[in-house]
Protein backbone atom coordinates (compact mmCIF):
# COMPACT_ATOMS: atom_id res chain seq x y z
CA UNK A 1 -35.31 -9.75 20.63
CA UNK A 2 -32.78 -11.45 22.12
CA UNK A 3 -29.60 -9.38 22.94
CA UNK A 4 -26.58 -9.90 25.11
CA UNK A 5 -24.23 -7.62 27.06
CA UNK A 6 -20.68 -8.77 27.54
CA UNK A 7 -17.86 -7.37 29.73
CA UNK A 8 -16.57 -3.96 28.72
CA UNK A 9 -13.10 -4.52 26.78
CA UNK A 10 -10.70 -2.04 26.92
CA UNK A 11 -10.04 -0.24 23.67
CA UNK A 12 -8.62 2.80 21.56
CA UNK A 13 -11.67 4.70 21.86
CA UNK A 14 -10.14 8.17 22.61
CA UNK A 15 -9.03 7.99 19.28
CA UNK A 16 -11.93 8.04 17.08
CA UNK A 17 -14.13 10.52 16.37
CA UNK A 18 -17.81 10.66 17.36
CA UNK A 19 -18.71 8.89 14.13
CA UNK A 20 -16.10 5.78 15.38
CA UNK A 21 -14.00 7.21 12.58
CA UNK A 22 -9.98 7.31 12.49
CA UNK A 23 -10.38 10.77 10.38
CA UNK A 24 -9.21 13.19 13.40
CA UNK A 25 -8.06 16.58 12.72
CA UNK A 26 -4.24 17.07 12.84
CA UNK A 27 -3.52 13.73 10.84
CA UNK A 28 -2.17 13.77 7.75
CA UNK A 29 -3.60 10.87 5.49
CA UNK A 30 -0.76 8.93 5.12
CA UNK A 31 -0.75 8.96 9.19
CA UNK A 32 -4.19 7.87 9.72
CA UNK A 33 -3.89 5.18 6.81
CA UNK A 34 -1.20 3.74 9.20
CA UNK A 35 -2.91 4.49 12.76
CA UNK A 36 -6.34 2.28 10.75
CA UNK A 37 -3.77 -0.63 9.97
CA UNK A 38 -2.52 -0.74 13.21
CA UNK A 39 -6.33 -1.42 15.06
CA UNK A 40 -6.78 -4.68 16.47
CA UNK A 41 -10.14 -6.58 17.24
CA UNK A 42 -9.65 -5.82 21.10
CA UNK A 43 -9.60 -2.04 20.07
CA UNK A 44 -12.89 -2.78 17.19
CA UNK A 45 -14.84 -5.43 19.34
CA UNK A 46 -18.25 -3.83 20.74
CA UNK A 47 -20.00 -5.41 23.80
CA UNK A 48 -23.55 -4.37 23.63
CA UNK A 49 -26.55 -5.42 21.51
CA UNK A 50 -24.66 -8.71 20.46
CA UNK A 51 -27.75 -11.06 19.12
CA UNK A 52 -27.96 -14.49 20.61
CA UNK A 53 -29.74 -17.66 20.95
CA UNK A 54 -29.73 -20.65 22.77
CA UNK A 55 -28.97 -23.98 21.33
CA UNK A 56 -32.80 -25.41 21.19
CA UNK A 57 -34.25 -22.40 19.43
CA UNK A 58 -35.85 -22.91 16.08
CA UNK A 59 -33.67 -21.43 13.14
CA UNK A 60 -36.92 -19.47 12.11
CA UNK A 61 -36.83 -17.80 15.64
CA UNK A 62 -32.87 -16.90 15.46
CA UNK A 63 -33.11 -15.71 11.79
CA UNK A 64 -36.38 -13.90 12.65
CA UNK A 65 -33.76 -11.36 15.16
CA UNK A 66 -31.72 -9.97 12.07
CA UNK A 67 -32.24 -7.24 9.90
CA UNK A 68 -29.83 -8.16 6.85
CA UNK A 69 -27.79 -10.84 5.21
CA UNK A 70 -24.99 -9.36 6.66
CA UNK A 71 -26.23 -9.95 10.10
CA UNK A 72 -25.17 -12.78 12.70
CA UNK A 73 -26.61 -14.33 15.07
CA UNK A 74 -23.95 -16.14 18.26
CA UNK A 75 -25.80 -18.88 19.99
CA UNK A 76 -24.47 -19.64 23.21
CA UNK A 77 -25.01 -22.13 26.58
CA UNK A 78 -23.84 -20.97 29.87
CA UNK A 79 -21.89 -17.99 29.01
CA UNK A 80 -20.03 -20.35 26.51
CA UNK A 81 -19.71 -19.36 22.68
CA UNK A 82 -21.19 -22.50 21.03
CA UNK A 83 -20.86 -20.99 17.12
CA UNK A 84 -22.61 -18.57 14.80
CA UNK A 85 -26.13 -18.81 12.44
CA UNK A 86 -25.10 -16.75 9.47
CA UNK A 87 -28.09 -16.57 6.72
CA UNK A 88 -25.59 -17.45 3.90
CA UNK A 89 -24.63 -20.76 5.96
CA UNK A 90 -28.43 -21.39 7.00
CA UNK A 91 -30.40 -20.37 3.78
CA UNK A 92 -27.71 -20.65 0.74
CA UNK A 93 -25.11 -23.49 1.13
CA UNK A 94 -27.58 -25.58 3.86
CA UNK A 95 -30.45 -24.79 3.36
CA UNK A 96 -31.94 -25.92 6.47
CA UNK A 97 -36.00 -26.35 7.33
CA UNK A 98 -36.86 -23.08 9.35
CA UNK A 99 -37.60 -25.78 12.14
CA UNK A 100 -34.44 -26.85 12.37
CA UNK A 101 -32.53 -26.63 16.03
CA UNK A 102 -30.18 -23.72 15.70
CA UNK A 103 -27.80 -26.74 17.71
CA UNK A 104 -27.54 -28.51 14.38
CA UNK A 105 -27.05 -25.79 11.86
CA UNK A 106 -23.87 -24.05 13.86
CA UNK A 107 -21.27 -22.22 11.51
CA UNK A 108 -18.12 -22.64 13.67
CA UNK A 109 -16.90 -18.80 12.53
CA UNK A 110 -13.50 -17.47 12.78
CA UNK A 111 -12.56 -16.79 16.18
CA UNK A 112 -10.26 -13.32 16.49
CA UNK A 113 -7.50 -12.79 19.23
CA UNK A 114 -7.52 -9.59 20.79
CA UNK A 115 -4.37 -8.71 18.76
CA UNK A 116 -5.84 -9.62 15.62
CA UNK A 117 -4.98 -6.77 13.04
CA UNK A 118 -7.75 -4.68 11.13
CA UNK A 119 -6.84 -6.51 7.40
CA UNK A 120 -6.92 -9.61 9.01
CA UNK A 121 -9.96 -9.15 10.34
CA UNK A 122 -11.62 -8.20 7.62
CA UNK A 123 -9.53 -11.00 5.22
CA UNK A 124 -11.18 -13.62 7.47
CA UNK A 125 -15.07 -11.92 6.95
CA UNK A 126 -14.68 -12.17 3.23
CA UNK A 127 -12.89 -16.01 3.50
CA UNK A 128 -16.16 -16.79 5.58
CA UNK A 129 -18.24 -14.71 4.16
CA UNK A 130 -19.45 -14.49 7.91
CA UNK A 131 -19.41 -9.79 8.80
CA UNK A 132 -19.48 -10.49 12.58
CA UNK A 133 -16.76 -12.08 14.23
CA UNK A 134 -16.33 -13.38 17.87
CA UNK A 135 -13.26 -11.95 19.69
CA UNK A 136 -11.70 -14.68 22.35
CA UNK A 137 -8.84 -14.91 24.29
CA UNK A 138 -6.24 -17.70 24.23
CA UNK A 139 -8.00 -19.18 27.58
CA UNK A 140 -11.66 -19.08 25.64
CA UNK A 141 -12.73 -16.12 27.51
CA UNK A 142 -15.23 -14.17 24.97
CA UNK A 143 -14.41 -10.60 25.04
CA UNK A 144 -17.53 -9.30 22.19
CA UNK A 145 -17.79 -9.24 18.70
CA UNK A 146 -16.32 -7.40 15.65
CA UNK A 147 -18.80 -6.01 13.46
CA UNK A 148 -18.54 -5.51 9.23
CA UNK A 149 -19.70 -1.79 9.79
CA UNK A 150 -17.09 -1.13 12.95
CA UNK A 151 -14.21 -1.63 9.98
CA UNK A 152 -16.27 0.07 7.27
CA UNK A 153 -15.95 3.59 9.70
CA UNK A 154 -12.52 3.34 9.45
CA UNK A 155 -12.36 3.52 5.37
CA UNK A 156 -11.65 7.19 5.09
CA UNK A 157 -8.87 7.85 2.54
CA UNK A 158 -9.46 4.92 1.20
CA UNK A 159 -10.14 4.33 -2.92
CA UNK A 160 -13.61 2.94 -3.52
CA UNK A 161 -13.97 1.19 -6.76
CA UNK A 162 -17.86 0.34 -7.72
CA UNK A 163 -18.41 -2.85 -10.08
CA UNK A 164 -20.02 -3.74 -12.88
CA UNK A 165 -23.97 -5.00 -12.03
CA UNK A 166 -26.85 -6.70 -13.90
CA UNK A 167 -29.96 -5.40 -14.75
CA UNK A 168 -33.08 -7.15 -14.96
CA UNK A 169 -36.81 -6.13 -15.90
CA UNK A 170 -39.53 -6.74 -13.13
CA UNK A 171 -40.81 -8.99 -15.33
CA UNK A 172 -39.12 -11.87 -14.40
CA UNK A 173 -39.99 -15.00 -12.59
CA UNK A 174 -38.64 -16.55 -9.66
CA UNK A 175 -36.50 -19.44 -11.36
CA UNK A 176 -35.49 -17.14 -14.06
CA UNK A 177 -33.53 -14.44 -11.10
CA UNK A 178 -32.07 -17.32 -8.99
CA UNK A 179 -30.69 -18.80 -12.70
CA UNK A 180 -29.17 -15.78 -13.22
CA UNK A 181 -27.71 -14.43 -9.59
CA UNK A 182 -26.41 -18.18 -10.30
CA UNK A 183 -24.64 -17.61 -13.74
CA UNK A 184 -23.31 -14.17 -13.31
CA UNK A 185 -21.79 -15.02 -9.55
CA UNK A 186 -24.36 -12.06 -8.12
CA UNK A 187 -26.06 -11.61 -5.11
CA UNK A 188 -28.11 -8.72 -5.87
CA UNK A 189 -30.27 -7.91 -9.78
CA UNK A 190 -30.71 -4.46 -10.62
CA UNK A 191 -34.26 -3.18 -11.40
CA UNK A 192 -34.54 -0.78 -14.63
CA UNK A 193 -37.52 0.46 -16.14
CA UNK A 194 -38.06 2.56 -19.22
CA UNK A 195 -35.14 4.41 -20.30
CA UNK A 196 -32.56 2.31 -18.43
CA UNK A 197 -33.75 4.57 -14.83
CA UNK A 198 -32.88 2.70 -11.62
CA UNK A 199 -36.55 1.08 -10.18
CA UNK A 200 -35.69 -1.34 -7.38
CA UNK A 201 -33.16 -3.97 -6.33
CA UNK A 202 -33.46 -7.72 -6.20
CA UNK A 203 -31.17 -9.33 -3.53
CA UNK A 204 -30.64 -13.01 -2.95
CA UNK A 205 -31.67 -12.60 0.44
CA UNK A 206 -34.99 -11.32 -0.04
CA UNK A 207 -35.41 -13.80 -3.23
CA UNK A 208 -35.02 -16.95 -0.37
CA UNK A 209 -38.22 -16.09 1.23
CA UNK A 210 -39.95 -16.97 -2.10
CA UNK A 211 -38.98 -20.55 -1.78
CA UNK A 212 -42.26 -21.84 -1.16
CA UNK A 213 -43.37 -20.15 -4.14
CA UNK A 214 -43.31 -21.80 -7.86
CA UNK A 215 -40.63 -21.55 -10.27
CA UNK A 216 -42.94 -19.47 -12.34
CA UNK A 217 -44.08 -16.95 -9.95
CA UNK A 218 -42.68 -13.53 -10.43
CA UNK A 219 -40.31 -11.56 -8.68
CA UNK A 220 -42.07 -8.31 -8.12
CA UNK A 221 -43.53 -9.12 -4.68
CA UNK A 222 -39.61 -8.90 -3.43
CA UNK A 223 -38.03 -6.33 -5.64
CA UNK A 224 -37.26 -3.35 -3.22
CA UNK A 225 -37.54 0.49 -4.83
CA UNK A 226 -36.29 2.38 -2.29
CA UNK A 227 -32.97 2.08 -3.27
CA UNK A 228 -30.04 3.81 -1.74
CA UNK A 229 -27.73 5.61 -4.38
CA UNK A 230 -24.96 7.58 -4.75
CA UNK A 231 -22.78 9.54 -7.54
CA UNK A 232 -19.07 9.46 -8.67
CA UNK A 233 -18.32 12.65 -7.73
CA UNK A 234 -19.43 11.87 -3.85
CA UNK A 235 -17.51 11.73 -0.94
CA UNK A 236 -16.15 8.36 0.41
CA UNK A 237 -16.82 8.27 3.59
CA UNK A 238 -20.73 9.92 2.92
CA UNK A 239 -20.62 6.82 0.72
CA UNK A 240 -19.47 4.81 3.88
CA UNK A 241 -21.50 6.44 6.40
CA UNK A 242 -24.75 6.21 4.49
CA UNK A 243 -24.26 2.15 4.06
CA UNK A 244 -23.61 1.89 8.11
CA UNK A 245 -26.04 4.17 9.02
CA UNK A 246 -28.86 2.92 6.85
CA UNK A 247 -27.57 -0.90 7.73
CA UNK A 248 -27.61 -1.93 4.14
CA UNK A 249 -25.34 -4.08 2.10
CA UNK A 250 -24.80 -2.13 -0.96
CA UNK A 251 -25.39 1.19 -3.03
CA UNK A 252 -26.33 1.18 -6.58
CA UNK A 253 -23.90 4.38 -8.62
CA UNK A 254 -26.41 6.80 -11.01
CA UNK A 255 -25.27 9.39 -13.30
CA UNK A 256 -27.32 12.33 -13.36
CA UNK A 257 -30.10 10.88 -15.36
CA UNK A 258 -30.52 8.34 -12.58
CA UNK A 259 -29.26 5.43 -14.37
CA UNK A 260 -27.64 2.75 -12.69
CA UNK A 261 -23.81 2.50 -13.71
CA UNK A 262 -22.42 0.57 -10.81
CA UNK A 263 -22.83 -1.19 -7.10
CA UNK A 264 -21.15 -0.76 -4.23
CA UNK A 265 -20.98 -3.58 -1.48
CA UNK A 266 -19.43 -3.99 2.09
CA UNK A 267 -17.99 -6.60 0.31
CA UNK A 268 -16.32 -4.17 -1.79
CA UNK A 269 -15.06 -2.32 1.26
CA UNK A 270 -14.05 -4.80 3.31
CA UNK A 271 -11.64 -6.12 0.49
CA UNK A 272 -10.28 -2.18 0.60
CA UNK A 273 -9.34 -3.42 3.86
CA UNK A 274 -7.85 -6.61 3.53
CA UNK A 275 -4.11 -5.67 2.55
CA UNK A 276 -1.16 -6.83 4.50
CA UNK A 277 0.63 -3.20 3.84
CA UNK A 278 0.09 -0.31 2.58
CA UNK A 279 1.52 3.50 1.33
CA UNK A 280 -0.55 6.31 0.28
CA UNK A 281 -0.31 7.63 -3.13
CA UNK A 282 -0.98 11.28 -4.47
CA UNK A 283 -4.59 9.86 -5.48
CA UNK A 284 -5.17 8.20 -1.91
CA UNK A 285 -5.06 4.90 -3.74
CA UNK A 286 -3.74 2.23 -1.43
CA UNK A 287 -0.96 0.01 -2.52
CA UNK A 288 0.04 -3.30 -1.93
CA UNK A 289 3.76 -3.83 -0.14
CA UNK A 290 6.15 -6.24 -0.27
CA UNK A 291 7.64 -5.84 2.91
CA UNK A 292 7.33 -8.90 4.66
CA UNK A 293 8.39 -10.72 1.88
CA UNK A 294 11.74 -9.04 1.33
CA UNK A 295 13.04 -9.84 4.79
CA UNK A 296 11.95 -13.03 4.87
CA UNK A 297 13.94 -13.54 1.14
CA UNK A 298 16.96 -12.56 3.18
CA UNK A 299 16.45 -14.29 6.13
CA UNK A 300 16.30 -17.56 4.31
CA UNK A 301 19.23 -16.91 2.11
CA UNK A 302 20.97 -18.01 5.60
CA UNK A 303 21.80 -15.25 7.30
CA UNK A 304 21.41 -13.91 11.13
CA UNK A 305 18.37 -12.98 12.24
CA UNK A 306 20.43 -9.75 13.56
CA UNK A 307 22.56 -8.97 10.13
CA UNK A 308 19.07 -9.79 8.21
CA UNK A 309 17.17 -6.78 10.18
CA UNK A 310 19.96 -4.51 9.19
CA UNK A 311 20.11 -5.62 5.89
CA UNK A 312 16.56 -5.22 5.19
CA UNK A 313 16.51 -1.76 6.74
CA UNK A 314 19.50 -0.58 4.33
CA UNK A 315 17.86 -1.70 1.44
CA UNK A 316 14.35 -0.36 2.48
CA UNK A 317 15.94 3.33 3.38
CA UNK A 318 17.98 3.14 -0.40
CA UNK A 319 14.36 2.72 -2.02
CA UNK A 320 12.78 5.10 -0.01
CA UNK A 321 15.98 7.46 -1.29
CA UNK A 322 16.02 7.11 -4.93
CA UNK A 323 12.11 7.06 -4.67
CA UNK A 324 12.39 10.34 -3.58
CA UNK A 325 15.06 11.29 -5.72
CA UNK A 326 12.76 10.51 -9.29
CA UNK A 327 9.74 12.54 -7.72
CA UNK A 328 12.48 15.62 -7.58
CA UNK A 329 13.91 14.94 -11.17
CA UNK A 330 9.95 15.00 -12.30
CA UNK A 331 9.52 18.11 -10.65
């Protein structure tokens, strides 16, 4: 397998745990909710065992290196990043001939500055639906490569919210799964058997390597029943740390009588992410802020750039005030 090794970057490192977690003693919540938003790609981009391949391999060769749907592949020519194979590019909207020249089936991927900020980052994965991103430098100096689960490690404190899944029987055929990952907007099919009890999973990923098989062929061949599950009552970041750990793109929710009740995806996480702002409420629910948009209201009213600033910083510490002043009156 074909890895590459890039030039160290320095980074943050000295403040994450040995998990690459954010969730060091001595912070309160609220402070390592805004230490996560402040991480940039420079601090999140990792170096080593970056897959590659060259511009005149085979797409069945570069796709035969990953592990996942979620995985990437950066082809590159003389140190040069060229673009990214990406199996939803390659096997879902193309759907390219395995081979096909990995040269003519490039996904020209968002390209991260060093400064790039953690919800951007992670904005940009779910826009491209591509979960590694190159980092480069103005000059087009490639520094390494942001990775889906390097931003899911930082979710602690975060509020998790499983959806809503289908279930299907194992009975089904081929044509009858892709109609319906089709229909309901779905990437994966959950397997139940008798009682509603969780027996496998049916991703769209594993579903495209029965495309040289007939409509009417059935499904079970691909249905996978080791499935990895969690309960409500949980902890987040076990949730977090047994997706990354286990490299897998989503965890079905049981109740106690091991029947499926919802699905988890880095998806799911990475929109978690992907705010512009954020405060920490009692439940550790993160909100949405309107910040940016406030000053910018006052800045185009017409005013200095100087009077705006302290403007905006009068009216933010009045909120913050009689905020503070209804949470004493409900005490």
């Amino acid at each position: 397998m074909s890895h590459r090794r890039l030039p160290r970057v320095p980074t943050l490192r000295k403040n994450f745990n040995r998990r690459g977690q954010t969730d060091r003693p001595g912070r309160t919540r609220p402070q390592r909710l805004y230490f996560i938003m402040t991480l940039t790609a420079r601090d999140l981009a990792k170096t080593e065992g970056v897959l590659t391949a060259r511009p005149e391999d085979s797409l069945a060769s570069a796709l035969g290196k990953i592990h996942s749907s979620h995985d990437a592949v950066f082809v590159t020519e003389k140190g040069q990043l060229l673009g990214v194979i990406s199996p939803y590019q390659v096997l879902y909207r193309g759907h390219y001939p395995a081979a096909t020249k990995v040269k003519n089936c490039l996904f020209l991927a968002p390209k991260l500055k060093p400064e790039t900020k953690i919800d951007q980052i992670a904005r940009l994965m779910l826009e491209a639906k591509v979960y590694f991103l190159p980092v480069v430098t103005p000059a087009g100096k490639w520094l390494g490569v942001v990775s889906y689960r390097r931003l899911l490690r930082q979710l602690t404190g975060f509020k998790l919210r499983p959806k809503p899944l289908v279930k299907i029987q194992d009975s089904l055929t081929v044509s009858q799964a892709r109609n319906l990952m089709k229909t309901s907007g779905v990437s994966r099919l959950i397997v139940t058997s008798g009682n509603d009890r969780l027996a496998g999973i049916l991703t769209r990923y594993d579903l495209s390597k029965s495309l040289n098989l007939p409509p009417s062929a059935p499904v079970k061949a691909y249905i996978k029943h080791d499935v990895a599950t969690f309960r409500q009552t949980d902890n987040p970041v076990n949730i977090i740390n047994q997706m990354v750990d286990r490299r897998i793109g989503s965890l079905v929710m049981v109740n106690q009588n091991n029947q499926p009740i919802g699905l988890l995806s880095v998806r799911d996480c990475l929109a978690a992410l992907a705010q512009p702002a954020i405060t920490q409420s009692n439940s550790l629910q993160v909100k949405i802020t309107q910040v940016r948009s406030g000053f910018e209201a006052i800045v185009r009213s017409g005013q200095t750039a100087a009077h705006a600033v302290g403007r905006f910083k009068k009216q933010t510490l009045r909120k913050s005030l009689e905020r503070l002043s209804r949470q004493l009156k409900r005490k």
